[in-house]
C-alpha atoms as a PDB file:
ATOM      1  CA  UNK A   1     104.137  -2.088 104.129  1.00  0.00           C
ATOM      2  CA  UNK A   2     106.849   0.462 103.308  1.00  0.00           C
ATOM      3  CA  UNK A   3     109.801   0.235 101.348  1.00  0.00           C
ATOM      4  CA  UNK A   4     112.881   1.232 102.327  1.00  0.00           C
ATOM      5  CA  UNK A   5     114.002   4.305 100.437  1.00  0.00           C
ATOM      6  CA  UNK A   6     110.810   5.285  99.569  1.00  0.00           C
ATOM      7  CA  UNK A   7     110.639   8.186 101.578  1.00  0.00           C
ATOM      8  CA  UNK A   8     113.892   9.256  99.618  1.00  0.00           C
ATOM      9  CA  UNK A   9     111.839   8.623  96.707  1.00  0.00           C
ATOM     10  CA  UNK A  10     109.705  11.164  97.339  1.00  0.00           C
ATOM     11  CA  UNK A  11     111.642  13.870  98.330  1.00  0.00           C
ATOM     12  CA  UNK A  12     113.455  13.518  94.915  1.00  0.00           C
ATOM     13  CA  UNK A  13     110.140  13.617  92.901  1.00  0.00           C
ATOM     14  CA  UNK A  14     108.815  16.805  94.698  1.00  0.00           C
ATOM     15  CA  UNK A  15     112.255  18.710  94.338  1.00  0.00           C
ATOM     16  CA  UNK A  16     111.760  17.625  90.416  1.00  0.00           C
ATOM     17  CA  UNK A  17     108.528  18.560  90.614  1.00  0.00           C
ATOM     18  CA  UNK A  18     109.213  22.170  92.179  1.00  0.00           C
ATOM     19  CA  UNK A  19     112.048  23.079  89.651  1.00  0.00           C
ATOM     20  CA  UNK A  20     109.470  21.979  86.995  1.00  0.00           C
ATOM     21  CA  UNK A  21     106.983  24.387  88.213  1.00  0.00           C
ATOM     22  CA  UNK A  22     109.071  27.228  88.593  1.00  0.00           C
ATOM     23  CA  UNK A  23     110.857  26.693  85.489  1.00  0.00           C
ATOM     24  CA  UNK A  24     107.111  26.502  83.466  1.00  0.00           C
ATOM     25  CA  UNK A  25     106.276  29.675  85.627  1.00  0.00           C
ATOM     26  CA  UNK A  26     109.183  31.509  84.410  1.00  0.00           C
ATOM     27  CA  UNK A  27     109.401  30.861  80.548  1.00  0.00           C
ATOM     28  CA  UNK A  28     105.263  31.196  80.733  1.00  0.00           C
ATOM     29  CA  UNK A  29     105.934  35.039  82.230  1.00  0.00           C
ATOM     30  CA  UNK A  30     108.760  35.651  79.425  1.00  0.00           C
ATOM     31  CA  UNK A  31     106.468  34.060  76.763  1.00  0.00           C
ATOM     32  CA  UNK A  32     103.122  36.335  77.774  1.00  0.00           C
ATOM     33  CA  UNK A  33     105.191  39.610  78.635  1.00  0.00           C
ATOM     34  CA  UNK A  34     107.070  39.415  75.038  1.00  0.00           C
ATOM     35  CA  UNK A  35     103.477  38.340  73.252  1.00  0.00           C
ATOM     36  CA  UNK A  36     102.274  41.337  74.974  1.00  0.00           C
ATOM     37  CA  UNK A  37     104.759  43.773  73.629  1.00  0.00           C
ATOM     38  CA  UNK A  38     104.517  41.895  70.117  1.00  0.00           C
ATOM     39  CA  UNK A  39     100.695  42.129  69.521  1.00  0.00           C
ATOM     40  CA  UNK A  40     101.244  45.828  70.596  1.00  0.00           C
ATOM     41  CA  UNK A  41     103.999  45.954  68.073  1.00  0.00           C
ATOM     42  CA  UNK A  42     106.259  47.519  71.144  1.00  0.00           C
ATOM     43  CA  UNK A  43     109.723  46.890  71.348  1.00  0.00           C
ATOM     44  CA  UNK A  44     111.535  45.119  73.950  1.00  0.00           C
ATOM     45  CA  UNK A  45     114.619  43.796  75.426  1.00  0.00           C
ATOM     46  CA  UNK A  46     114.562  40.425  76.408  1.00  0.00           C
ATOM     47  CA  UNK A  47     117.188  40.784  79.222  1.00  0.00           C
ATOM     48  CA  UNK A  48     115.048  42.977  81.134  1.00  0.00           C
ATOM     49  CA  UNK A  49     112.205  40.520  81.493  1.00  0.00           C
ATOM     50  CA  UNK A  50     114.292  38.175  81.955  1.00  0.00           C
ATOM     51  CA  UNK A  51     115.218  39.927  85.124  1.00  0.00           C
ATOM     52  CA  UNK A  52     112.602  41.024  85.593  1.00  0.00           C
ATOM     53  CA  UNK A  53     111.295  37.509  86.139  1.00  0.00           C
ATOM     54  CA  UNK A  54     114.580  35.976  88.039  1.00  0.00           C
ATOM     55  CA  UNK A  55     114.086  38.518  90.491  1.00  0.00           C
ATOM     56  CA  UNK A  56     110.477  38.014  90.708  1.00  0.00           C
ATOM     57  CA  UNK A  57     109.862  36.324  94.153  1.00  0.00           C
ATOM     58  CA  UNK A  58     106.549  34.512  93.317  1.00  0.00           C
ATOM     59  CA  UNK A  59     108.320  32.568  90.800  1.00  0.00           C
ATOM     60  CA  UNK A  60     111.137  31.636  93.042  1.00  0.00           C
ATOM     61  CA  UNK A  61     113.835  30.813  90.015  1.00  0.00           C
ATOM     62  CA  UNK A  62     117.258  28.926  91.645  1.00  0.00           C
ATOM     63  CA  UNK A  63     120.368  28.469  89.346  1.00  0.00           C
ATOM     64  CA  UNK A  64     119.457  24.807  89.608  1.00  0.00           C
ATOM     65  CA  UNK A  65     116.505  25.722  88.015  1.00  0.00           C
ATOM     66  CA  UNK A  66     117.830  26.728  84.541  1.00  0.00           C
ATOM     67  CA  UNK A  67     118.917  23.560  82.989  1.00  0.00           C
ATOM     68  CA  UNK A  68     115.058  23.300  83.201  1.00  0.00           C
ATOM     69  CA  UNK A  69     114.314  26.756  81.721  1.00  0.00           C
ATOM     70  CA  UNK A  70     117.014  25.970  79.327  1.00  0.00           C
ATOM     71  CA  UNK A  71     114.891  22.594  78.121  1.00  0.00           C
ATOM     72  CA  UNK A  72     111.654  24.093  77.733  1.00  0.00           C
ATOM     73  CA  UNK A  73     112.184  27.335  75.768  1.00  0.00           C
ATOM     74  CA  UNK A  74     114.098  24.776  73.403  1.00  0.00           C
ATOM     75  CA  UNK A  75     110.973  23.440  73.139  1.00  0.00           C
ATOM     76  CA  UNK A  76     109.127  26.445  72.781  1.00  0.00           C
ATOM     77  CA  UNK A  77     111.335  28.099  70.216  1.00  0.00           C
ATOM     78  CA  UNK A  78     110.089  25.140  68.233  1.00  0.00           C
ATOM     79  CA  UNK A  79     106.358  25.799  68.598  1.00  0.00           C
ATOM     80  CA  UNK A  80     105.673  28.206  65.281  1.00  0.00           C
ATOM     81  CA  UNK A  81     102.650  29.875  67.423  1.00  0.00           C
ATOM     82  CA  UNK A  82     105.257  31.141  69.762  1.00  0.00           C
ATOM     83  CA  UNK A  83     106.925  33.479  67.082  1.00  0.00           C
ATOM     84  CA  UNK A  84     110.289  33.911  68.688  1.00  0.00           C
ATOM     85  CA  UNK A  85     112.286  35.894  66.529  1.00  0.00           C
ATOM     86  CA  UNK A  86     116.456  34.559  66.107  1.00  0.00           C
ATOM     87  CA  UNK A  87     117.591  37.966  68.109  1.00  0.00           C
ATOM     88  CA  UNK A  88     115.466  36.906  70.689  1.00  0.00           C
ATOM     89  CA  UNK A  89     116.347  33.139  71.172  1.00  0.00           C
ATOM     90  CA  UNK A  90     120.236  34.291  70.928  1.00  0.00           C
ATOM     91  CA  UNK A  91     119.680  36.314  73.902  1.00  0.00           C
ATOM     92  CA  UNK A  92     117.653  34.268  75.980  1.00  0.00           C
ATOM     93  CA  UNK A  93     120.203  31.092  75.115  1.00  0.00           C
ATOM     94  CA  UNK A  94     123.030  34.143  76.076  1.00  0.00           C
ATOM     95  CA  UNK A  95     121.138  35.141  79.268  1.00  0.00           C
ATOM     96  CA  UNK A  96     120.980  31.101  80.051  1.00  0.00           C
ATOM     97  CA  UNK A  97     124.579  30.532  79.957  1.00  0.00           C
ATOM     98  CA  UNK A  98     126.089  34.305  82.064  1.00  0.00           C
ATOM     99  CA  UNK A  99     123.397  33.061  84.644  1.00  0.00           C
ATOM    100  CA  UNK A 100     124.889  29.571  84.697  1.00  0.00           C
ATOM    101  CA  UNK A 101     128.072  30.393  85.203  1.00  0.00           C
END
């Protein structure tokens, strides 16, 4: 027996489901690329990784995507393992919003 709609239902979930995984893909390459140059005690710019990873086509990132991206670095900032310094969550949040727009 199928519902009607359900097929709709679907769709919807795996479009969710692909933002989610490109969004996880993208702050997990920002998060190991700036742990890299931090255990290395390199500096960095954040804006050039995140570039770096927008334009990265194995991650696939879509405008639509960055509400997402937006959500879980929020939640990441919060995780004290993480060490994200204030510099670096001002430019990411910065990066966010010209990218939004």
């Amino acid at each position: 027996m199928t519902f009607p709609g359900f097929g709709t239902i679907i769709i919807v979930m795996n479009k969710r489901n692909g933002i989610t995984n490109r969004a996880i893909d993208f702050v997990v390459m920002y998060g190991e690329m700036s742990a890299g140059y931090n255990e290395r005690l390199m500096s960095y710019d954040p804006v050039e990784i995140l570039e770096e990873g927008w334009k990265n086509e194995y991650i696939g990132l879509k405008k639509g995507d960055l509400g997402e991206v937006e959500d879980i670095f929020e939640e990441e900032y919060l995780v004290p393992e993480n060490e994200y310094k204030y510099w670096e969550v001002l430019d990411i949040r910065k990066w966010i919003e010209e990218k939004k727009a």
